[in-house]
PDB file of N, CA and C in Angstrom:
ATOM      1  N   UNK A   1       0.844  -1.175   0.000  1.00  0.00           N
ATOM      2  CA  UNK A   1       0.000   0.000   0.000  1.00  0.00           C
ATOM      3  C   UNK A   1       0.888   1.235   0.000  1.00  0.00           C
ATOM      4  N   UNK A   2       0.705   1.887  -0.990  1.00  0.00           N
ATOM      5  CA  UNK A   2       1.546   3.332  -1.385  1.00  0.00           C
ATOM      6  C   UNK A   2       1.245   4.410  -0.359  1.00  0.00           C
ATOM      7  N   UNK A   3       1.766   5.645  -0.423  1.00  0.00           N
ATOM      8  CA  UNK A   3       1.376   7.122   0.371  1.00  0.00           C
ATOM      9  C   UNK A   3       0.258   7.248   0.108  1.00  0.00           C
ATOM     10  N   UNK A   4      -0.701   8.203   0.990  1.00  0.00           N
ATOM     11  CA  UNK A   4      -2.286   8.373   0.724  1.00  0.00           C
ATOM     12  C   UNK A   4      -2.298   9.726  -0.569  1.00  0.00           C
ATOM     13  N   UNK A   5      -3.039   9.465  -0.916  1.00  0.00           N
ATOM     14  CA  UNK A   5      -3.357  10.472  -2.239  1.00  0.00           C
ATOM     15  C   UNK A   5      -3.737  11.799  -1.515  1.00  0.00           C
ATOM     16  N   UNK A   6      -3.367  12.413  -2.384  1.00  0.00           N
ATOM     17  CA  UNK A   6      -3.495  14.034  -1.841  1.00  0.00           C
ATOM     18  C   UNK A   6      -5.327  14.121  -1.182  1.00  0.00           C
ATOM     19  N   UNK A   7      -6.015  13.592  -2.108  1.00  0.00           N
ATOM     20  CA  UNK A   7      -7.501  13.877  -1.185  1.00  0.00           C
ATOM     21  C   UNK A   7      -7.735  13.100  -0.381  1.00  0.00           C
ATOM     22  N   UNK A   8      -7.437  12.017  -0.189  1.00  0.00           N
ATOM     23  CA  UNK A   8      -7.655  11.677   1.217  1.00  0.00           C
ATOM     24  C   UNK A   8      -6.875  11.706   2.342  1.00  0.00           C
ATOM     25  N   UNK A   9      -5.579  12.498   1.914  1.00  0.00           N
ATOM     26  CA  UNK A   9      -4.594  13.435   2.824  1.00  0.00           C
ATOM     27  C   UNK A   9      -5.746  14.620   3.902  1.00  0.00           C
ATOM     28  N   UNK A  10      -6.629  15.288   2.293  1.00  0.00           N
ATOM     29  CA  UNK A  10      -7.205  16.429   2.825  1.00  0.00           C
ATOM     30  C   UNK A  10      -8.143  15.674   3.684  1.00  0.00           C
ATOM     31  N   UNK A  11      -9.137  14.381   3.470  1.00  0.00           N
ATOM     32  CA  UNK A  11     -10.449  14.111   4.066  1.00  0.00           C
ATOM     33  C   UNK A  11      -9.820  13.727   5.612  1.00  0.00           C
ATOM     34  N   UNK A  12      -8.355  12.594   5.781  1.00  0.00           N
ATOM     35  CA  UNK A  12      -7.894  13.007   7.152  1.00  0.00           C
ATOM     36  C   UNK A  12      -7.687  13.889   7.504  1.00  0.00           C
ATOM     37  N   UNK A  13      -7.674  14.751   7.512  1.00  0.00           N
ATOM     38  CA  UNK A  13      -7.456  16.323   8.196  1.00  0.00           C
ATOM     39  C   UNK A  13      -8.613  16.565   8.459  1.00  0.00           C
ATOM     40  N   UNK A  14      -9.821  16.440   7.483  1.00  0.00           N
ATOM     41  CA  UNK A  14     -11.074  16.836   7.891  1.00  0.00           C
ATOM     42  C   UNK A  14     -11.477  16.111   8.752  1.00  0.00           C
ATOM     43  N   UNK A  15     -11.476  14.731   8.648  1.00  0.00           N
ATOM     44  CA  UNK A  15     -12.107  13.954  10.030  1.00  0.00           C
ATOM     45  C   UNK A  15     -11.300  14.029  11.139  1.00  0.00           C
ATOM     46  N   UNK A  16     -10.079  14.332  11.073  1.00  0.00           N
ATOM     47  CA  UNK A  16      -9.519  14.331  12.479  1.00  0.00           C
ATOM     48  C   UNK A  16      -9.577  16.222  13.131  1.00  0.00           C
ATOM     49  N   UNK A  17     -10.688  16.971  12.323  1.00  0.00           N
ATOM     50  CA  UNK A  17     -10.789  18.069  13.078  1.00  0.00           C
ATOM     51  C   UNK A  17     -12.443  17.608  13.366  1.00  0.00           C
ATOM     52  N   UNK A  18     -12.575  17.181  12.961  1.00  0.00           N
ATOM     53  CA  UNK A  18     -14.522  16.742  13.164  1.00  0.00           C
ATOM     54  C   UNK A  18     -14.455  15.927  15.078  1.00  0.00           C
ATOM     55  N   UNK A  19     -13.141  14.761  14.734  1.00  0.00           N
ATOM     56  CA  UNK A  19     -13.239  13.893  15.868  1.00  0.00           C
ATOM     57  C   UNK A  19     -13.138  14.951  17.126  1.00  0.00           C
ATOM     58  N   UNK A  20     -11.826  15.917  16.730  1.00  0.00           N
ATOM     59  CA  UNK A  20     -11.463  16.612  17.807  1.00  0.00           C
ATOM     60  C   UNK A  20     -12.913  17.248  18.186  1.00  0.00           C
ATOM     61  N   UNK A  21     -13.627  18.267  17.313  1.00  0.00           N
ATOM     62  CA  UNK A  21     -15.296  18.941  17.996  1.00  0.00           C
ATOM     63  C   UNK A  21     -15.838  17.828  18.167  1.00  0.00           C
ATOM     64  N   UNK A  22     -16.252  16.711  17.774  1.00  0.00           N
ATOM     65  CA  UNK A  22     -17.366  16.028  18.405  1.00  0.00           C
ATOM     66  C   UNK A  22     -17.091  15.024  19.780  1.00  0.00           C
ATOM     67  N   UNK A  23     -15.760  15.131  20.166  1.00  0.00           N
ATOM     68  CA  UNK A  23     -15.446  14.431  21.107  1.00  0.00           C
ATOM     69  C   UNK A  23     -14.618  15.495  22.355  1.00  0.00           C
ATOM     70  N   UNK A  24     -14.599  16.495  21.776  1.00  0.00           N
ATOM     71  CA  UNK A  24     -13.766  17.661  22.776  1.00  0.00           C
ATOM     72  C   UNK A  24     -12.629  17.362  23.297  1.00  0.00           C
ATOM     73  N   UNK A  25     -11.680  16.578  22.093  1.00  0.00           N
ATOM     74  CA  UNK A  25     -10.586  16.670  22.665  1.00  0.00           C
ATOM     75  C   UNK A  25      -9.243  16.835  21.974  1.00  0.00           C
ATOM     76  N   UNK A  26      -8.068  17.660  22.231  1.00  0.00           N
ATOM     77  CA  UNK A  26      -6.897  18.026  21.652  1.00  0.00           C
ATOM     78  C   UNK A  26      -6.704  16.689  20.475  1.00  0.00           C
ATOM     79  N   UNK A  27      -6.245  17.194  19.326  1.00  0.00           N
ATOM     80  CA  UNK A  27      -5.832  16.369  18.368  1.00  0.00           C
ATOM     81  C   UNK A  27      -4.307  16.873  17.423  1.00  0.00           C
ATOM     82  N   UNK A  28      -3.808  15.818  17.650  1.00  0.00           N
ATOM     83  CA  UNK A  28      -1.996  16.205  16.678  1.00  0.00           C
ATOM     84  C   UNK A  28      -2.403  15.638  15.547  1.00  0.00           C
ATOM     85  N   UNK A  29      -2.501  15.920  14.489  1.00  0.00           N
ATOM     86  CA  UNK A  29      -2.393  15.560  12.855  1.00  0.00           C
ATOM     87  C   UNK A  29      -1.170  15.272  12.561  1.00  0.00           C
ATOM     88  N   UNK A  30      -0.282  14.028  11.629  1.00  0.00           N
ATOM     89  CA  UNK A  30       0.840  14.236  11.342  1.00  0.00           C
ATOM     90  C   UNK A  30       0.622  13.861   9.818  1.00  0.00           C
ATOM     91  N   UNK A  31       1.099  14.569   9.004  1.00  0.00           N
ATOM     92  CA  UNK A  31       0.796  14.070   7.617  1.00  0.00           C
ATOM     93  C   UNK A  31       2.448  14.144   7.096  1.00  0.00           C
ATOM     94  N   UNK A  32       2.602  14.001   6.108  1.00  0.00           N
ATOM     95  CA  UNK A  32       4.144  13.873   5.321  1.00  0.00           C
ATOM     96  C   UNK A  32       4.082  15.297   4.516  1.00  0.00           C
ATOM     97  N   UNK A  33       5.206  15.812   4.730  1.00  0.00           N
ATOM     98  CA  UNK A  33       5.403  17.144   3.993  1.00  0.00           C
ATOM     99  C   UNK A  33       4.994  17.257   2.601  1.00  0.00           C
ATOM    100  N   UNK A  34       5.420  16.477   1.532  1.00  0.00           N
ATOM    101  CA  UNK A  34       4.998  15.760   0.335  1.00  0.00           C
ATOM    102  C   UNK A  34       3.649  16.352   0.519  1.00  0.00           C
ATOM    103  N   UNK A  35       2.536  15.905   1.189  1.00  0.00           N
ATOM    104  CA  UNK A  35       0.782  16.353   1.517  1.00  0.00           C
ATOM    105  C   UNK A  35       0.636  17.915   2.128  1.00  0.00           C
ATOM    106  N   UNK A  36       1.660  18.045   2.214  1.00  0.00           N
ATOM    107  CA  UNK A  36       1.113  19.729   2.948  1.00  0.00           C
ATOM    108  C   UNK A  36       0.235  20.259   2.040  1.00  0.00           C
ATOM    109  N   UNK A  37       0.550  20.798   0.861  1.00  0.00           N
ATOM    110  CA  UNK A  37      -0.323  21.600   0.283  1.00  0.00           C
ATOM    111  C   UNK A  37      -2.034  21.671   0.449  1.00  0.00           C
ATOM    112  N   UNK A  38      -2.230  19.790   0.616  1.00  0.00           N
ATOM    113  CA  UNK A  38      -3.662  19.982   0.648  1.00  0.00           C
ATOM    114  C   UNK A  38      -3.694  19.532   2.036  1.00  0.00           C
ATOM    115  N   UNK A  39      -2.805  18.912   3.110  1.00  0.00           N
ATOM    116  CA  UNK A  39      -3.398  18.518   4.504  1.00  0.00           C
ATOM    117  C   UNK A  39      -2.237  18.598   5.203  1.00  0.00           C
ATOM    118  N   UNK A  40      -1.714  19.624   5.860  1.00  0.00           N
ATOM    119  CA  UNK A  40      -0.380  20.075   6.828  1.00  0.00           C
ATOM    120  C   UNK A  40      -0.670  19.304   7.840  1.00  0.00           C
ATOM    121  N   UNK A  41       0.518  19.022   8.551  1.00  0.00           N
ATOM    122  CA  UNK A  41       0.273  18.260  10.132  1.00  0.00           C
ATOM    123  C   UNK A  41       0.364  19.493  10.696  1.00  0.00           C
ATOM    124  N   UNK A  42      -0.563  19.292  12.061  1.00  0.00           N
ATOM    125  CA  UNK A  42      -2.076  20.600  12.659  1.00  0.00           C
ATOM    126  C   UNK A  42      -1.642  19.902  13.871  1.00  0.00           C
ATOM    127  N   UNK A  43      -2.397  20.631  14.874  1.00  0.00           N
ATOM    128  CA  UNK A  43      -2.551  20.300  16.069  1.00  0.00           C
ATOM    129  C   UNK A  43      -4.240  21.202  15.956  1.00  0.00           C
ATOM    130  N   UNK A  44      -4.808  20.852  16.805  1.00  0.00           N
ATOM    131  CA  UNK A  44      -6.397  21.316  16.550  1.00  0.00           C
ATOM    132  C   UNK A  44      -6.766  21.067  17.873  1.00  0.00           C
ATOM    133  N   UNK A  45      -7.714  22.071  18.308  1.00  0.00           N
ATOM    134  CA  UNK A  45      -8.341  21.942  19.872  1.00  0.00           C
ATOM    135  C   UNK A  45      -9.707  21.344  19.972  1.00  0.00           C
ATOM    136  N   UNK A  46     -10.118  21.443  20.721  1.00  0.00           N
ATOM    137  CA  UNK A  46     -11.473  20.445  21.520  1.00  0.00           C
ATOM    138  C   UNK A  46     -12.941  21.282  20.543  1.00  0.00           C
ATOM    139  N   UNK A  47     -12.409  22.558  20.228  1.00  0.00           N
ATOM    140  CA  UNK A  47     -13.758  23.186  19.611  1.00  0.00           C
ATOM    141  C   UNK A  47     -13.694  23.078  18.216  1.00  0.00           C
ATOM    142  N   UNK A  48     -12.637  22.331  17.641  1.00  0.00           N
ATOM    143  CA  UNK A  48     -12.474  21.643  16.300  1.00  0.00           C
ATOM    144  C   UNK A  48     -11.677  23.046  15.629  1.00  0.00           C
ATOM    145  N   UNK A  49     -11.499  23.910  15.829  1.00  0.00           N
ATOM    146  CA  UNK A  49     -10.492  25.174  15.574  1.00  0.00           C
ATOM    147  C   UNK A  49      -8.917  24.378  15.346  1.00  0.00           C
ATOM    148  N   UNK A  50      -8.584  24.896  14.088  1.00  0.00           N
ATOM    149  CA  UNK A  50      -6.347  24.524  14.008  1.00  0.00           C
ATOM    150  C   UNK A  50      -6.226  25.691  14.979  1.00  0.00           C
ATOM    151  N   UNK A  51      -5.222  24.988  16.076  1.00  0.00           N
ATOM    152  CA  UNK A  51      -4.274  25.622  16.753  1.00  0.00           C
ATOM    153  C   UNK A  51      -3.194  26.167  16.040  1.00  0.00           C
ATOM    154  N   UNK A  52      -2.472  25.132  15.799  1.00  0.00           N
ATOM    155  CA  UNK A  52      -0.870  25.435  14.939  1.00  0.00           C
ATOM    156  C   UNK A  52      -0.991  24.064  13.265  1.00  0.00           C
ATOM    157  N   UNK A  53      -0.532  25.418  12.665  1.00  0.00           N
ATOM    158  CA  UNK A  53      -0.849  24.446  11.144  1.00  0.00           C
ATOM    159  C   UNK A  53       0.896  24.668  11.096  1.00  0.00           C
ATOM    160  N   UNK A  54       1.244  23.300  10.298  1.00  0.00           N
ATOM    161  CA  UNK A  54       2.775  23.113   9.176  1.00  0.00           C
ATOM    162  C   UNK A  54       2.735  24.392   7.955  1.00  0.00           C
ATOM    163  N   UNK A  55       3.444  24.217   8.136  1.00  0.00           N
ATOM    164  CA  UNK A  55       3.999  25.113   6.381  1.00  0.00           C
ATOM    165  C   UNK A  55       3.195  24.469   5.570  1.00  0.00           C
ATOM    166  N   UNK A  56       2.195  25.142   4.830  1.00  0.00           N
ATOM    167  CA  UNK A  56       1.873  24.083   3.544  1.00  0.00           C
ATOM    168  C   UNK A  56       2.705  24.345   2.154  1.00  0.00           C
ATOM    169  N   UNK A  57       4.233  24.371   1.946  1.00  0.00           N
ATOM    170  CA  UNK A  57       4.522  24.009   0.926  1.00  0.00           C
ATOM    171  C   UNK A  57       5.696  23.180   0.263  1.00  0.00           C
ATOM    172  N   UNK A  58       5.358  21.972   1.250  1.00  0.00           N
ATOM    173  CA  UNK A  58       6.281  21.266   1.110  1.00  0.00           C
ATOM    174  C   UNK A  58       7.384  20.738   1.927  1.00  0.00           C
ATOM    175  N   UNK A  59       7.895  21.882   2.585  1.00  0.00           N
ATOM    176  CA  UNK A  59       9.225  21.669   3.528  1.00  0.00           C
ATOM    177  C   UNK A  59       8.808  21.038   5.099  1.00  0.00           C
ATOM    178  N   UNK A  60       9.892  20.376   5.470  1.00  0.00           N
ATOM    179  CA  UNK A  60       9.504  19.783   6.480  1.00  0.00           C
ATOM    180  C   UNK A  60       9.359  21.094   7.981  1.00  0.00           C
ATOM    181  N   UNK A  61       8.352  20.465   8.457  1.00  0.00           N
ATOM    182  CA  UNK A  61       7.959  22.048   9.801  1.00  0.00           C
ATOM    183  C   UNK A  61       7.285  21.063  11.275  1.00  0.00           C
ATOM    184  N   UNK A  62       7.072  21.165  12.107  1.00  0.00           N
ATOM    185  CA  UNK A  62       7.158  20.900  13.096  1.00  0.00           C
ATOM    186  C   UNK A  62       5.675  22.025  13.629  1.00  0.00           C
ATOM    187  N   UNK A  63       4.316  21.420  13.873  1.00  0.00           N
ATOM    188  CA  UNK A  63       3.541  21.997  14.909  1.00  0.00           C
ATOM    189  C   UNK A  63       3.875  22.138  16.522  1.00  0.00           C
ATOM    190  N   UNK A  64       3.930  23.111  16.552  1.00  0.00           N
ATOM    191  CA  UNK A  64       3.995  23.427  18.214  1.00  0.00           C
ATOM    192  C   UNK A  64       2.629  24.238  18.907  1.00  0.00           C
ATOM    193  N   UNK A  65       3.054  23.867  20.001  1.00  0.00           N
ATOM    194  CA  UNK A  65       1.439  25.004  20.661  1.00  0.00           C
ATOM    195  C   UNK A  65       1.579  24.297  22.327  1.00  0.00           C
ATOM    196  N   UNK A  66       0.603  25.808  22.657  1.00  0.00           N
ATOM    197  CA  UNK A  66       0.881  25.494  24.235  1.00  0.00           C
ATOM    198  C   UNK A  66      -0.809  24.778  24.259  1.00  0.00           C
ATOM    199  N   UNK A  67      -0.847  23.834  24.807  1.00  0.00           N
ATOM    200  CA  UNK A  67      -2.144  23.453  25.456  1.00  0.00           C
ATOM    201  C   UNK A  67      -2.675  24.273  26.789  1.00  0.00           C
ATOM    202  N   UNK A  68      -3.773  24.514  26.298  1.00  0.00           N
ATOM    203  CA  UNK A  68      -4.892  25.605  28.018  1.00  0.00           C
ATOM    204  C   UNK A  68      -6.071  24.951  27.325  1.00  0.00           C
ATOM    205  N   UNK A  69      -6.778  25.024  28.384  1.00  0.00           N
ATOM    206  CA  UNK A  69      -8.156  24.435  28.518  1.00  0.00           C
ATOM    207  C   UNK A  69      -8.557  25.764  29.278  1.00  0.00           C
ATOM    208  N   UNK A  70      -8.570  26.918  29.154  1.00  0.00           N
ATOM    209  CA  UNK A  70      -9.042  28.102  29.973  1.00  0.00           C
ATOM    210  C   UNK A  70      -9.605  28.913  29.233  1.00  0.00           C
ATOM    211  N   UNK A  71      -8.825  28.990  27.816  1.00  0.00           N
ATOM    212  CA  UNK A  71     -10.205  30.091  27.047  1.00  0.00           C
ATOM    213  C   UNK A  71     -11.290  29.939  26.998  1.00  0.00           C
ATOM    214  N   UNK A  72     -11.532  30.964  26.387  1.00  0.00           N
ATOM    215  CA  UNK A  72     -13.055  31.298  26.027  1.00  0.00           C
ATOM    216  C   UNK A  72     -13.287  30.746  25.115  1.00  0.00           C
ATOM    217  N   UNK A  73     -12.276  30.559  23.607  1.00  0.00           N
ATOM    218  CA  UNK A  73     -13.040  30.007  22.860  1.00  0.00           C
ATOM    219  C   UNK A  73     -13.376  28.611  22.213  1.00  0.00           C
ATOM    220  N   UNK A  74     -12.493  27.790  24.032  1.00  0.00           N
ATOM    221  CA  UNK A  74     -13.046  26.341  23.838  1.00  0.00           C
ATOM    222  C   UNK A  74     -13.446  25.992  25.292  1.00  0.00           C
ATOM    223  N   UNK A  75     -14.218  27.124  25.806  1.00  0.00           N
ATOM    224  CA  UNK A  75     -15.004  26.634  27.105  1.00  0.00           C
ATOM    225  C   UNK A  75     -16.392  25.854  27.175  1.00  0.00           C
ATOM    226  N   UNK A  76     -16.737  26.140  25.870  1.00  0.00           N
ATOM    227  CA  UNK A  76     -18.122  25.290  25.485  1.00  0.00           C
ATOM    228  C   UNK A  76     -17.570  24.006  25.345  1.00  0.00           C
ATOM    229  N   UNK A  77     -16.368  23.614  24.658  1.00  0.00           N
ATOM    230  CA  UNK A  77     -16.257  21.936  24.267  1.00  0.00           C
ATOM    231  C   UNK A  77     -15.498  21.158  25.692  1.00  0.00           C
ATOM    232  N   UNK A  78     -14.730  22.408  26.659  1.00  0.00           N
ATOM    233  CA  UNK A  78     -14.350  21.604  27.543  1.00  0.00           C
ATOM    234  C   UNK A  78     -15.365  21.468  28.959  1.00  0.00           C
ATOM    235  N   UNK A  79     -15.398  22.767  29.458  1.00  0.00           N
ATOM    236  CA  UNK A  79     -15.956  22.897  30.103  1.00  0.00           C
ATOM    237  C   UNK A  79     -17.895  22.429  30.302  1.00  0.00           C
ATOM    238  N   UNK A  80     -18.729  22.580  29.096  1.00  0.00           N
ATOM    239  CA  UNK A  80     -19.798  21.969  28.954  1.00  0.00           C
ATOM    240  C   UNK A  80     -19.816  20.570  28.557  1.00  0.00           C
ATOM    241  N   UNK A  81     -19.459  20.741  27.125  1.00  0.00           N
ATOM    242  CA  UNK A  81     -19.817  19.647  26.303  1.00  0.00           C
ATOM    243  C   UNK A  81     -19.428  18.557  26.566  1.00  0.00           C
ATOM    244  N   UNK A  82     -18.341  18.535  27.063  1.00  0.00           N
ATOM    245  CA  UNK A  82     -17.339  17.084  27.718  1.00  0.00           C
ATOM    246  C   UNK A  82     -17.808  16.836  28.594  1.00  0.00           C
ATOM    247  N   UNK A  83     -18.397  17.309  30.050  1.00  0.00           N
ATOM    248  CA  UNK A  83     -18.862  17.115  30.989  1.00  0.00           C
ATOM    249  C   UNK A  83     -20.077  16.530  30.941  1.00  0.00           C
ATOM    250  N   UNK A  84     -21.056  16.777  29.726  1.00  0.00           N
ATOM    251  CA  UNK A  84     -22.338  16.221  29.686  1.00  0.00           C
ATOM    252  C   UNK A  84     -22.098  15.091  28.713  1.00  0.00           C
ATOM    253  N   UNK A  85     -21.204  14.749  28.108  1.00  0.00           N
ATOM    254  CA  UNK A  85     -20.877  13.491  26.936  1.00  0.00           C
ATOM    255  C   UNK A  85     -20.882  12.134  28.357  1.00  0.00           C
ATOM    256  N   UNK A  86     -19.842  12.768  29.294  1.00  0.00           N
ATOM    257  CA  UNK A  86     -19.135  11.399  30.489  1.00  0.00           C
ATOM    258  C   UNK A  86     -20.595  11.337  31.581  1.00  0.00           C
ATOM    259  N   UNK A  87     -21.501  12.183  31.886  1.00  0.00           N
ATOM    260  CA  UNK A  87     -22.807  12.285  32.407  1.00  0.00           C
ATOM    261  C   UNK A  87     -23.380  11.469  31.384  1.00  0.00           C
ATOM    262  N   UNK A  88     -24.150  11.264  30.522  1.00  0.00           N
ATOM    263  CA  UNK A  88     -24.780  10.641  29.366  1.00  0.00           C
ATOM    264  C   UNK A  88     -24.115   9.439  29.240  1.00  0.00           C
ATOM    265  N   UNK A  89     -22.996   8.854  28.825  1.00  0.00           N
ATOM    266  CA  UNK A  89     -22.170   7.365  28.786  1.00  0.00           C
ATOM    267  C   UNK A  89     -21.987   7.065  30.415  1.00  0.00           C
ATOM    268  N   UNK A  90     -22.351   7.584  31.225  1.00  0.00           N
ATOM    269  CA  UNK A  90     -22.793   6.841  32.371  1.00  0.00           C
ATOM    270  C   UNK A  90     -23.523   6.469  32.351  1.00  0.00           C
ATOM    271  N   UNK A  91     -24.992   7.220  32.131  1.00  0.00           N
ATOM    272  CA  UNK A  91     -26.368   6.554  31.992  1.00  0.00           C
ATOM    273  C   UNK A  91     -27.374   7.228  32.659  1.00  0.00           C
ATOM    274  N   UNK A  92     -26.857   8.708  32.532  1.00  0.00           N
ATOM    275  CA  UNK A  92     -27.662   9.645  32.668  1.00  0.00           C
ATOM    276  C   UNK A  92     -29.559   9.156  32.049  1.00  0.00           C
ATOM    277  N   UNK A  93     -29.060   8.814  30.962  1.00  0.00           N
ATOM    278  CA  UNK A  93     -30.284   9.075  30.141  1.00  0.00           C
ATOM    279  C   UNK A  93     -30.978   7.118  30.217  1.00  0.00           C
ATOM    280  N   UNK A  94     -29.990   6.470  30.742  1.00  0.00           N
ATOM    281  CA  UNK A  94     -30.794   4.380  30.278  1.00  0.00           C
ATOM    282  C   UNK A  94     -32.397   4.695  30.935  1.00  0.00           C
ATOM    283  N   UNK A  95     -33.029   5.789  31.909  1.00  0.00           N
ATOM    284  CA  UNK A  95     -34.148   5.685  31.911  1.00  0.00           C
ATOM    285  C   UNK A  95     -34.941   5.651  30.601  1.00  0.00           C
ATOM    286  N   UNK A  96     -34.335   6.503  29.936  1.00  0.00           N
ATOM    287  CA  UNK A  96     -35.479   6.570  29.216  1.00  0.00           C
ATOM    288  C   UNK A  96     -35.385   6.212  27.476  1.00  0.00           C
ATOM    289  N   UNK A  97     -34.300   5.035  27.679  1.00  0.00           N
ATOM    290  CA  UNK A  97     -34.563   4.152  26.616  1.00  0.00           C
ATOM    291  C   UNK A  97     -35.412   3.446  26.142  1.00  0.00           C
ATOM    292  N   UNK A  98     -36.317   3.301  24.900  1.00  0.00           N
ATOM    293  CA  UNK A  98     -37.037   2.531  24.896  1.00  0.00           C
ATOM    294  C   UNK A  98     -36.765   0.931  24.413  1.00  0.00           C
ATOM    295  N   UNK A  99     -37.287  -0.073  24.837  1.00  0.00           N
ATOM    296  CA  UNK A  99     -37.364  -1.433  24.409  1.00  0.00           C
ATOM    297  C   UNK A  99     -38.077  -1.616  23.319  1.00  0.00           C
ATOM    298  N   UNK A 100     -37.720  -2.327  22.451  1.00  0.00           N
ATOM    299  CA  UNK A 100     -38.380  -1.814  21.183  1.00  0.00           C
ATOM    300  C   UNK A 100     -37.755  -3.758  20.297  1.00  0.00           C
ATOM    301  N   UNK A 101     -38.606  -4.558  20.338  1.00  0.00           N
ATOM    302  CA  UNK A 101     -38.280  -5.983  19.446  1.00  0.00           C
ATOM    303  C   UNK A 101     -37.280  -5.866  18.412  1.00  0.00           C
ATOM    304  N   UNK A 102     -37.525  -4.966  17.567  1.00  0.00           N
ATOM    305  CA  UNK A 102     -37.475  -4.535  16.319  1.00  0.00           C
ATOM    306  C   UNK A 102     -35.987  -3.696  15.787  1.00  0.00           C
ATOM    307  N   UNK A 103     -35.951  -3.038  17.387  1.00  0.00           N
ATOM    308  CA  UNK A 103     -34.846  -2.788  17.123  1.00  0.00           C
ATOM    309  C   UNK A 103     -33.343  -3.780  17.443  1.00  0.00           C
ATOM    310  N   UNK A 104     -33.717  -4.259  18.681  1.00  0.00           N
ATOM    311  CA  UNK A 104     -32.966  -5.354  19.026  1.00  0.00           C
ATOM    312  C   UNK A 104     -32.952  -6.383  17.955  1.00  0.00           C
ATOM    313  N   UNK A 105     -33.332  -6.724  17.343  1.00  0.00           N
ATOM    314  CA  UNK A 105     -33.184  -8.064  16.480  1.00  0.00           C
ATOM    315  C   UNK A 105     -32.557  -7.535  15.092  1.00  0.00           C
ATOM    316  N   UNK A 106     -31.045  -8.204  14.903  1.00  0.00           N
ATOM    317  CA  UNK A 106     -29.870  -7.449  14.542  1.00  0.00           C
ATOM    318  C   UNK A 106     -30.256  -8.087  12.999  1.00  0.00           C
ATOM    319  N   UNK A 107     -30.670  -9.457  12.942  1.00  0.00           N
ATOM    320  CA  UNK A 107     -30.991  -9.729  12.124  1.00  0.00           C
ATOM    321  C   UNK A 107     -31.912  -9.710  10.697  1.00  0.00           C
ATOM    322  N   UNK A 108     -32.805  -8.854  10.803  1.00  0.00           N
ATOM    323  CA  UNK A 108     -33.866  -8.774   9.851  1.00  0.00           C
ATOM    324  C   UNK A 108     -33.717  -7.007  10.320  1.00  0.00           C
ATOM    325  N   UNK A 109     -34.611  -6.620   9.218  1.00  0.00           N
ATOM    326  CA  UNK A 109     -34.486  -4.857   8.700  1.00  0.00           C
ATOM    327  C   UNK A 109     -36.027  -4.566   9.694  1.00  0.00           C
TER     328      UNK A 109
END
């Protein structure tokens, strides 16, 4: 299996800024310089925002960045959103699941 093609260079970059917002949490991207143009290795925060992007043209570069969880403009993904994700996968909510045949039976549509 060869290097990833330039677009699905770019679509990892896109899903690994999606994972970072929908899961609220710091993400390092590392891609190969060769891919910068369309997908730089990033570092990206919890509110799905690039922190620190690579050079996109080619040359080899190094993301750096200080990690805080104190701004403002990722207090919604740390401070809320994360807190009610680990509330909920406890089982905040198994009351009010419903039982349902139909859905349980993995087998038939």
């Amino acid at each position: 299996m060869g290097p990833p093609s330039p677009e699905s260079a770019a679509t990892f970059a896109t899903e690994a800024q999606g994972h970072a917002a929908i899961n609220s949490y710091w993400v390092s991207f590392a891609m190969s310089a060769q891919h910068s143009p369309t997908a730089s290795s990033d570092i990206i925060a919890p509110d799905g925002a690039w922190l620190a992007r690579c050079a996109a043209d080619g040359t080899a570069s190094v993301a750096v960045a200080d990690i805080d969880n104190s701004p403002d403009a990722i207090d919604v993904a740390v401070s809320k959103a994360r807190p009610w994700r680990r509330r909920a996968r406890a089982g905040a909510y198994d009351p009010h699941l419903v039982a349902d045949q139909r859905s349980e039976d993995r087998q038939n549509f």
